[in-house]
C-alpha atoms as a PDB file:
ATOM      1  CA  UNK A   1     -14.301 151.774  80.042  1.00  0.00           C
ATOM      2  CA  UNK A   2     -12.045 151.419  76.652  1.00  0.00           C
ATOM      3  CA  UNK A   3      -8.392 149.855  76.985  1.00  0.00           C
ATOM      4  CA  UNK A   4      -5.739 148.713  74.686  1.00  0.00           C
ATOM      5  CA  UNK A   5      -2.651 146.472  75.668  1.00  0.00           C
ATOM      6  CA  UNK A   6       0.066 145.438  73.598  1.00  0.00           C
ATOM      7  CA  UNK A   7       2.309 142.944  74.924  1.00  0.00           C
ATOM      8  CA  UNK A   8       5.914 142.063  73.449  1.00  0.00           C
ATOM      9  CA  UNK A   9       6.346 139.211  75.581  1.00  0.00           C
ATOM     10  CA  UNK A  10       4.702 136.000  76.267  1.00  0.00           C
ATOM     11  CA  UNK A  11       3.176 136.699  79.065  1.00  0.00           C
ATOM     12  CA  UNK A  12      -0.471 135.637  80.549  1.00  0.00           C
ATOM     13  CA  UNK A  13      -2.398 139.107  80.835  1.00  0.00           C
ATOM     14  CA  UNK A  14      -5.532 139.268  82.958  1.00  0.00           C
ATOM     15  CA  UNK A  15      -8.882 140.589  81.335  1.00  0.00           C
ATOM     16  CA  UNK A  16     -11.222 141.770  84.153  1.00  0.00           C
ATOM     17  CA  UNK A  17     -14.260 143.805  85.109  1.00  0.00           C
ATOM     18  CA  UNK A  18     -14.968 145.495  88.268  1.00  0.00           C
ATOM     19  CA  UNK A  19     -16.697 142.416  90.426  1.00  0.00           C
ATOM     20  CA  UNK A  20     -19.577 143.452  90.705  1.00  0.00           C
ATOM     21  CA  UNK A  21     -19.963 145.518  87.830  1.00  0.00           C
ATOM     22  CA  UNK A  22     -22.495 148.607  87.248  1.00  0.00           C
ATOM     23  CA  UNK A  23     -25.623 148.686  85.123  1.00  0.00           C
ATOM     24  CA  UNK A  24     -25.295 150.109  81.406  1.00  0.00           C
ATOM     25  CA  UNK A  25     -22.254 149.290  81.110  1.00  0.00           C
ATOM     26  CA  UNK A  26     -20.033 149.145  77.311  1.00  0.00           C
ATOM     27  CA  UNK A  27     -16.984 147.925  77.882  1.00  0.00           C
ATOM     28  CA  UNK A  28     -14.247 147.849  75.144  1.00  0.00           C
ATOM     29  CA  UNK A  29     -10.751 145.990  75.866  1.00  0.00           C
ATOM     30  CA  UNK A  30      -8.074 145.233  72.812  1.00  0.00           C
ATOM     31  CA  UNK A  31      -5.216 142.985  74.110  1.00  0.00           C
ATOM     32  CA  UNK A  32      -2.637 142.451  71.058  1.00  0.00           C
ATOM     33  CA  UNK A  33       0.594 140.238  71.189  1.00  0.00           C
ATOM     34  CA  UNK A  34       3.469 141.177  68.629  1.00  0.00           C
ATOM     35  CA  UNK A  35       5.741 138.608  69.668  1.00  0.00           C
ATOM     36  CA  UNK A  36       6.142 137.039  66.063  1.00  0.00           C
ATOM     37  CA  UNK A  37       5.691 133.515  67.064  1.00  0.00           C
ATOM     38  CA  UNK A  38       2.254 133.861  68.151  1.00  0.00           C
ATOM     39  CA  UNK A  39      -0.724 131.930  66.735  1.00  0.00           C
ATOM     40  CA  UNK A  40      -3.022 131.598  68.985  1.00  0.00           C
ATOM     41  CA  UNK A  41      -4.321 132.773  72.338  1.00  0.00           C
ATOM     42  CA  UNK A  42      -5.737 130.543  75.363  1.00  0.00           C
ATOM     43  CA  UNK A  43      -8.367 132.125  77.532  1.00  0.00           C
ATOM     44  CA  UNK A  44      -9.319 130.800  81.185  1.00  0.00           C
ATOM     45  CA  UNK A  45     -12.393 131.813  82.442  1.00  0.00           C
ATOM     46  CA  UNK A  46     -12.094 131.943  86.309  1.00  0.00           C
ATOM     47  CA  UNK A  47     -15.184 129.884  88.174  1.00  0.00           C
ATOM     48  CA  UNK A  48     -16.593 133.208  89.844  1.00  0.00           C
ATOM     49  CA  UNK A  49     -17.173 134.493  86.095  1.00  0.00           C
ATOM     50  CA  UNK A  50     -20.967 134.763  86.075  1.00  0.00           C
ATOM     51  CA  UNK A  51     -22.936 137.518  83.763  1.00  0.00           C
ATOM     52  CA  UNK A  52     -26.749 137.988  84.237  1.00  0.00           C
ATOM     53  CA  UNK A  53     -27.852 135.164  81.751  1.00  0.00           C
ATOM     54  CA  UNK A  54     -29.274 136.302  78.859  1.00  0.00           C
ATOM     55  CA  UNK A  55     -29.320 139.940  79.757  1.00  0.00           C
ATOM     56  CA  UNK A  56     -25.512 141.041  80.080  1.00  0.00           C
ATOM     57  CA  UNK A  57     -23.254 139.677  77.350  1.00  0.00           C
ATOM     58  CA  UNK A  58     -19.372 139.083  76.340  1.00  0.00           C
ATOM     59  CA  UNK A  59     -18.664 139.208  73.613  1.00  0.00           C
ATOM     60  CA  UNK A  60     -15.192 138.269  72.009  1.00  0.00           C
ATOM     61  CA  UNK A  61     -13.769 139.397  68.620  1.00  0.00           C
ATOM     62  CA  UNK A  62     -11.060 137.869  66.611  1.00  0.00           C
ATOM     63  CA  UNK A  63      -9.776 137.043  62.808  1.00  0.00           C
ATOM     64  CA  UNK A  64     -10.436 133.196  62.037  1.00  0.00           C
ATOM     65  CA  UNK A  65      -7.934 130.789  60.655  1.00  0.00           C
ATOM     66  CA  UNK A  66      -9.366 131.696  57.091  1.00  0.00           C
ATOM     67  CA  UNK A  67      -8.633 135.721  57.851  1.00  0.00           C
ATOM     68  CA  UNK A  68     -12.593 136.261  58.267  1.00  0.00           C
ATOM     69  CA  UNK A  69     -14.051 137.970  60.633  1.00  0.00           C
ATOM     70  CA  UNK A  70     -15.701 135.680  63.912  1.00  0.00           C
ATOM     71  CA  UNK A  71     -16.955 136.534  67.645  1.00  0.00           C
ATOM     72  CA  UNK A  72     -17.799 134.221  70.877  1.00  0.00           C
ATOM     73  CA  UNK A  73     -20.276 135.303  73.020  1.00  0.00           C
ATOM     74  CA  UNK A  74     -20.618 134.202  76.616  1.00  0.00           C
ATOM     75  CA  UNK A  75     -23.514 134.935  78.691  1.00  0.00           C
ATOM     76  CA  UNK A  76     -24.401 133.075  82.338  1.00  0.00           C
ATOM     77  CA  UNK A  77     -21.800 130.976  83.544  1.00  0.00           C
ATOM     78  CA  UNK A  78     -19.302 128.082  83.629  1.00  0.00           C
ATOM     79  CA  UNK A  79     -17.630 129.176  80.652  1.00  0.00           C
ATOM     80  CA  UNK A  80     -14.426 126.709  81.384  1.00  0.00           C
ATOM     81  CA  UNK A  81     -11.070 127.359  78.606  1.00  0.00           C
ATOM     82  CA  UNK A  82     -11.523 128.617  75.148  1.00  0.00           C
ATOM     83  CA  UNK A  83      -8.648 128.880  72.318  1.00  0.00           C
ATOM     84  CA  UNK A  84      -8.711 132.020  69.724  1.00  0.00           C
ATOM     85  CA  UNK A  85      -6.439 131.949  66.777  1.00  0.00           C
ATOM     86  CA  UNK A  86      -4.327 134.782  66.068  1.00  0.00           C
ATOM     87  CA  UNK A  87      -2.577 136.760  68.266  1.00  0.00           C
ATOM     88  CA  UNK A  88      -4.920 139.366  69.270  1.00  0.00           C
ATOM     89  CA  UNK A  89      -8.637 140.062  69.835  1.00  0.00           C
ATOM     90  CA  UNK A  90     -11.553 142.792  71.072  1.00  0.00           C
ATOM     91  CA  UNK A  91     -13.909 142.174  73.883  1.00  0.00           C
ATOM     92  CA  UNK A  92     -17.310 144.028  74.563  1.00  0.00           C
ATOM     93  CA  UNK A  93     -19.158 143.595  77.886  1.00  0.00           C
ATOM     94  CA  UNK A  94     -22.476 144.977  77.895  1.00  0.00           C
ATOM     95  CA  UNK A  95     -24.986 145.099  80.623  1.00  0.00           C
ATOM     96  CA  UNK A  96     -28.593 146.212  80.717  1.00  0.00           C
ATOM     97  CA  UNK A  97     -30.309 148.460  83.296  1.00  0.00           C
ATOM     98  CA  UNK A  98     -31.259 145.438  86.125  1.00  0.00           C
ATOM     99  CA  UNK A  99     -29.589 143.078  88.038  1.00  0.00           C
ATOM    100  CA  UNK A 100     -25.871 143.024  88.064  1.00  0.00           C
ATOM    101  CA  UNK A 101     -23.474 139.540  88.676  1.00  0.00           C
ATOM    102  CA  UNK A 102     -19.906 138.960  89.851  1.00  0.00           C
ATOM    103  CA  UNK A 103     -18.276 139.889  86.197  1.00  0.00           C
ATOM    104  CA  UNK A 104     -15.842 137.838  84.093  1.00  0.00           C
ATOM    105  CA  UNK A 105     -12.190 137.441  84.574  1.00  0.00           C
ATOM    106  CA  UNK A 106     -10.119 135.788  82.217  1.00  0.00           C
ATOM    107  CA  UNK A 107      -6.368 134.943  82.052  1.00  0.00           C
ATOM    108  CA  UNK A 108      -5.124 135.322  78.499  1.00  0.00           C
ATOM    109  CA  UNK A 109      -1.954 132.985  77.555  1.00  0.00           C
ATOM    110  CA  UNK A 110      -0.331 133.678  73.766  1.00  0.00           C
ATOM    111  CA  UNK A 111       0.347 130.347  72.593  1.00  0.00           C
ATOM    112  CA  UNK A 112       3.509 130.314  70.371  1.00  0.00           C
ATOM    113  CA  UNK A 113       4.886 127.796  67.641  1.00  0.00           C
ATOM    114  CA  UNK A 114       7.374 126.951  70.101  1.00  0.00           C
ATOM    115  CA  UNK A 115       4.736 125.477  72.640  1.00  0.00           C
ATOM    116  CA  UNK A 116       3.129 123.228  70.107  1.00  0.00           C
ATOM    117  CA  UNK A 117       6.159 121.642  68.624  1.00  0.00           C
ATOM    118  CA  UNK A 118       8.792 121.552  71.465  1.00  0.00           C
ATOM    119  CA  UNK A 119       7.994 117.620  72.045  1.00  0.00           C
ATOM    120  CA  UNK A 120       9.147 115.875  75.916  1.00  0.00           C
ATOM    121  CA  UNK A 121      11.565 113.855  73.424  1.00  0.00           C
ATOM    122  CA  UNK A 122      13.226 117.061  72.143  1.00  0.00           C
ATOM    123  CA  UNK A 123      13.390 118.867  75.645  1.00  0.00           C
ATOM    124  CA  UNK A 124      15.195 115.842  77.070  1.00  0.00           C
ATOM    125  CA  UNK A 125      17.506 115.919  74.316  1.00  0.00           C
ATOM    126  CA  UNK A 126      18.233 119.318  74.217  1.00  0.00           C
ATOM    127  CA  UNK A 127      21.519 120.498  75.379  1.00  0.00           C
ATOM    128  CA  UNK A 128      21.268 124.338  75.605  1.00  0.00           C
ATOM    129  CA  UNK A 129      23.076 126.390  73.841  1.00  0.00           C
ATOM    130  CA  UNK A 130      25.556 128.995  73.248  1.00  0.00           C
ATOM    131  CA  UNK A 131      24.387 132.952  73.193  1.00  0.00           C
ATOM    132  CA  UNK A 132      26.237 135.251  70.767  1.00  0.00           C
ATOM    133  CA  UNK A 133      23.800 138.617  71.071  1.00  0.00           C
ATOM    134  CA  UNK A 134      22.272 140.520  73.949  1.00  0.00           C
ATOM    135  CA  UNK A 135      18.967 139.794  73.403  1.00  0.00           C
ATOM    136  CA  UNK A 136      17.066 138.286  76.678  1.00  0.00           C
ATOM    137  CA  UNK A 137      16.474 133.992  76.240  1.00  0.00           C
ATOM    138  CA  UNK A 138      13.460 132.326  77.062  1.00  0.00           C
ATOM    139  CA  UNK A 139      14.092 129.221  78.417  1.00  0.00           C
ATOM    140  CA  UNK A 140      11.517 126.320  79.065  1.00  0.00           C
ATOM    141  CA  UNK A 141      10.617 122.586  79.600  1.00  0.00           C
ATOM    142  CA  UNK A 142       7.922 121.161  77.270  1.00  0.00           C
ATOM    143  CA  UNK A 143       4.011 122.096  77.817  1.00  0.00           C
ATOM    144  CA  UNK A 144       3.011 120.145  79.669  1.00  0.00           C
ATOM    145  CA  UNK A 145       6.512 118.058  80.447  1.00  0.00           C
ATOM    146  CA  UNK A 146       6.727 114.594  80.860  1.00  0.00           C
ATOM    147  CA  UNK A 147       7.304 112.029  83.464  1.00  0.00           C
ATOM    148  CA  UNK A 148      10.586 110.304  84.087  1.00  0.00           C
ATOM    149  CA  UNK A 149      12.517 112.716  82.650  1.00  0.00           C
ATOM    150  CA  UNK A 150      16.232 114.141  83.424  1.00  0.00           C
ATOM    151  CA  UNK A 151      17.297 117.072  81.588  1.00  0.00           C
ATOM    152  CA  UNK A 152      20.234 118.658  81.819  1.00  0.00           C
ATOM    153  CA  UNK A 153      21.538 121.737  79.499  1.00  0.00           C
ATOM    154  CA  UNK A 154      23.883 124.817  79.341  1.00  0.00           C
ATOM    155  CA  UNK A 155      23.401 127.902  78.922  1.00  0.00           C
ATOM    156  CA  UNK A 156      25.896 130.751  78.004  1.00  0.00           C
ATOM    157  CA  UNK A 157      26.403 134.470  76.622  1.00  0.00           C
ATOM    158  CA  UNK A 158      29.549 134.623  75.143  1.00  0.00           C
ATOM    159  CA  UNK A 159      29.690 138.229  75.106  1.00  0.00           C
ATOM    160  CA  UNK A 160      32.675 139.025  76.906  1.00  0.00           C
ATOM    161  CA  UNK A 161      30.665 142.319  78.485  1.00  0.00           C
ATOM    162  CA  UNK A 162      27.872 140.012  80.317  1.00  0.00           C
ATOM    163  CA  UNK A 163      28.582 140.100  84.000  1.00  0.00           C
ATOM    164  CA  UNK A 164      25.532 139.067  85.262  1.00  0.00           C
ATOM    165  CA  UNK A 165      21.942 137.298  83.874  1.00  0.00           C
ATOM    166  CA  UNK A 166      18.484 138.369  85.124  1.00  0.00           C
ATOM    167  CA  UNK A 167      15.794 135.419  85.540  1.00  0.00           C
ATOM    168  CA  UNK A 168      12.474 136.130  85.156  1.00  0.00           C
ATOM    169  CA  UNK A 169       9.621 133.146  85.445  1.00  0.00           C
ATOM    170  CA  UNK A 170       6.559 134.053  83.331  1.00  0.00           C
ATOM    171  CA  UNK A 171       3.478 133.363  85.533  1.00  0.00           C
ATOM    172  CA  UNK A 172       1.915 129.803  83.904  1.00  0.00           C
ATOM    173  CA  UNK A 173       5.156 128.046  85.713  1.00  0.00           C
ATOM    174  CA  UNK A 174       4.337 125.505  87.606  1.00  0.00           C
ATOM    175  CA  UNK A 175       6.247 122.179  88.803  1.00  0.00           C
ATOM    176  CA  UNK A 176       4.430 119.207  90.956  1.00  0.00           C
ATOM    177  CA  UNK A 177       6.336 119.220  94.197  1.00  0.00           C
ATOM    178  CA  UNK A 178       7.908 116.300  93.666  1.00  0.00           C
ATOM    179  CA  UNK A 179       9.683 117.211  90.508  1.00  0.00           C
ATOM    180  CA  UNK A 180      12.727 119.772  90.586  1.00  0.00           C
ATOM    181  CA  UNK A 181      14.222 122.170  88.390  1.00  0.00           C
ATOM    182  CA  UNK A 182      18.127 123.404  89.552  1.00  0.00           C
ATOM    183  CA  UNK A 183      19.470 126.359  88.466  1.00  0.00           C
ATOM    184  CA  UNK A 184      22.937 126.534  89.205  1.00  0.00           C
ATOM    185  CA  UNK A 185      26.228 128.446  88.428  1.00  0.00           C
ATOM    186  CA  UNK A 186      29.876 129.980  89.432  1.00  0.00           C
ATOM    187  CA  UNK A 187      30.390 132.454  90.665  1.00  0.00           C
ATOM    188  CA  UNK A 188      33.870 134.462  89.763  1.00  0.00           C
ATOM    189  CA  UNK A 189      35.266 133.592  93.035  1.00  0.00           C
ATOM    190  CA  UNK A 190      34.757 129.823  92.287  1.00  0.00           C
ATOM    191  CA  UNK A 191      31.249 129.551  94.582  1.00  0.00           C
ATOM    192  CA  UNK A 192      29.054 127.126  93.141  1.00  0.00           C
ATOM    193  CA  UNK A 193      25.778 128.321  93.330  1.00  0.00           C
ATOM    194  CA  UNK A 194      22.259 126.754  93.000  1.00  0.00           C
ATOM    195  CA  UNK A 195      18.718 127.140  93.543  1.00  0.00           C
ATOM    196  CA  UNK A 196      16.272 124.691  93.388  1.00  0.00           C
ATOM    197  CA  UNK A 197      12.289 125.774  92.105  1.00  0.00           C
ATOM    198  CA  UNK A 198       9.136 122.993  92.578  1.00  0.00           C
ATOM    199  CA  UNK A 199       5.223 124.505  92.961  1.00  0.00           C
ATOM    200  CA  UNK A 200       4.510 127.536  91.623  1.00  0.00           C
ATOM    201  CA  UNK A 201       4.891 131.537  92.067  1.00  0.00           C
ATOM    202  CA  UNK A 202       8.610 132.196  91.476  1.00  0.00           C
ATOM    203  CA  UNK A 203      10.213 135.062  92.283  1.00  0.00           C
ATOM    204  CA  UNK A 204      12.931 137.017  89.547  1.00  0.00           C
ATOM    205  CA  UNK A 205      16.406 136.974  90.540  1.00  0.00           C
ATOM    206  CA  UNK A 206      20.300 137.589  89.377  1.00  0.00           C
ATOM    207  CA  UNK A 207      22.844 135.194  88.604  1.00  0.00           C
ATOM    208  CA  UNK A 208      26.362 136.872  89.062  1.00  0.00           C
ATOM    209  CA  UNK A 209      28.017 134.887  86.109  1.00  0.00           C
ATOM    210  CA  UNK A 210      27.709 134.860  82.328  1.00  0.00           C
ATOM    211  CA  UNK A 211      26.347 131.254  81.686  1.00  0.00           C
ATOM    212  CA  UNK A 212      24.383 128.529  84.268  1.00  0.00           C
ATOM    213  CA  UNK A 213      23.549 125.267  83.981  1.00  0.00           C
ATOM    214  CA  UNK A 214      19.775 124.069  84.456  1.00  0.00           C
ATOM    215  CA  UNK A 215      18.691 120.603  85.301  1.00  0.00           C
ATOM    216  CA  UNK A 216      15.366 119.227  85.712  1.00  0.00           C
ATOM    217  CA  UNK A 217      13.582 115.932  87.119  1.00  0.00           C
ATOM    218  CA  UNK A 218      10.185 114.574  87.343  1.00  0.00           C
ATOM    219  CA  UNK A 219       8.935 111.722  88.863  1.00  0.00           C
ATOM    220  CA  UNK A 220       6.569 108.687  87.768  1.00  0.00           C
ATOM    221  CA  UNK A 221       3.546 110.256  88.041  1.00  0.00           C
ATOM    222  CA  UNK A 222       1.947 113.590  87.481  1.00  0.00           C
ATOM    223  CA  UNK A 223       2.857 116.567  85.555  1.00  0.00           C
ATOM    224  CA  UNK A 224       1.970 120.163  85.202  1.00  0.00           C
ATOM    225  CA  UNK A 225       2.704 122.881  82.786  1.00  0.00           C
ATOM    226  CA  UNK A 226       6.115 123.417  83.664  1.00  0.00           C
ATOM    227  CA  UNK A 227       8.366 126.210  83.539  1.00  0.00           C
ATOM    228  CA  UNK A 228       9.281 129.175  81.103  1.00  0.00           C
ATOM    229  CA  UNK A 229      11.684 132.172  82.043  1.00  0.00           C
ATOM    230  CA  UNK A 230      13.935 134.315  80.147  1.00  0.00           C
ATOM    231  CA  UNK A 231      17.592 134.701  80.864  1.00  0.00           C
ATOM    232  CA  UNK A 232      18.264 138.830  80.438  1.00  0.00           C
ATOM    233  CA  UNK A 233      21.985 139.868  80.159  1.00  0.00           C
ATOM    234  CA  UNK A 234      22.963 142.774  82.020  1.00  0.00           C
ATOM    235  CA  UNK A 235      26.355 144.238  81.224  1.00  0.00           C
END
């Protein structure tokens, strides 16, 4: 009934009870980000979240802008999106002895200095860039991108060792079918290779070179998030 998660990535993480859950219930869940760029986290209540109202409570713990202690506390339903500063929190479920409800479930994104001031003007004008280290890229359109835009940008890891790059789409990705984003490369034997992404739900896969190109379009109408994924080295 107690859980901790730390997370070093940027990844949404799902908070959940058991649907339904039990009478007398204390439930204790810590979820912590210690990616440095953190400030605040985004919660998403699902629809089916429903406590008993005004019997079984959630209750969620955090440090406020000012470094002072603060709490939200949800009971009923309909609880919609909610934004906690900081880059980690407590929650506490309780329920009483009668009547038990489908439970809460929550998605919980970090939100990271990056998302807030990575403008539609600067994605289309970014060019990519050039990777000297190891360490795995994330890679990512603005939040939520724009229409009628064309980006294109390079990416490459220099490191003569780097034979092939791991892609890995973090879950909030998603693309309006009628935009596109290309991922393309060569291979060593010359084979141009690309693979095109629009909707949702990507699956991680290899590129067998040390750099790819990435190009992305949307249309006149209608955005969505758009995408984020890291580029991992493997030597």
């Amino acid at each position: 009934q107690n859980a901790t998660d730390t997370h070093s990535g940027l990844e949404t993480q799902l908070l959940a009870s058991p649907h339904p859950y039990c009478n007398n219930l204390t439930v204790r869940q810590q979820l912590s980000f210690t990616h440095k760029s953190v400030n605040r986290i985004k919660l998403d209540f699902d629809p089916q979240t429903f406590l008993e109202e005004g019997y079984d409570f959630l209750e969620i713990l955090y440090i406020d802008k000012d470094d002072v202690p603060a709490s939200q506390r949800f009971t009923g339903y309909e609880f919609g999106e909610h934004y906690i500063p900081g880059s980690s929190l407590d929650l506490i479920f309780t329920s009483d002895a009668t009547v038990v409800a489908y439970g809460y479930s929550i998605r919980a994104t970090p939100i990271t200095n990056d998302d807030e001031t990575y403008s539609c003007e600067e994605f289309q004008n970014d060019p990519g860039r050039k990777i000297s280290d190891l360490d795995p890229q994330t890679v990512q359109s603005s939040h939520p991108y724009c229409d009628n835009l064309s980006v294109s940008q390079d990416y490459e890891f220099v490191n003569n060792a780097v034979l092939k790059i791991l892609i890995h789409f973090y879950r909030e990705t998603s693309i309006e079918v009628f935009d596109e984003l290309t991922i393309s490369y060569y291979k060593a034997n010359g084979e141009d290779v690309s693979n095109t992404f629009t909707g949702k739900n990507f699956e991680d896969y290899t590129i067998e070179s040390n750099s790819f190109h990435v190009e992305f379009i949307s249309d006149i109408s209608t955005s969505c998030y758009g995408y984020r994924f890291t580029a991992t080295p493997l030597v």
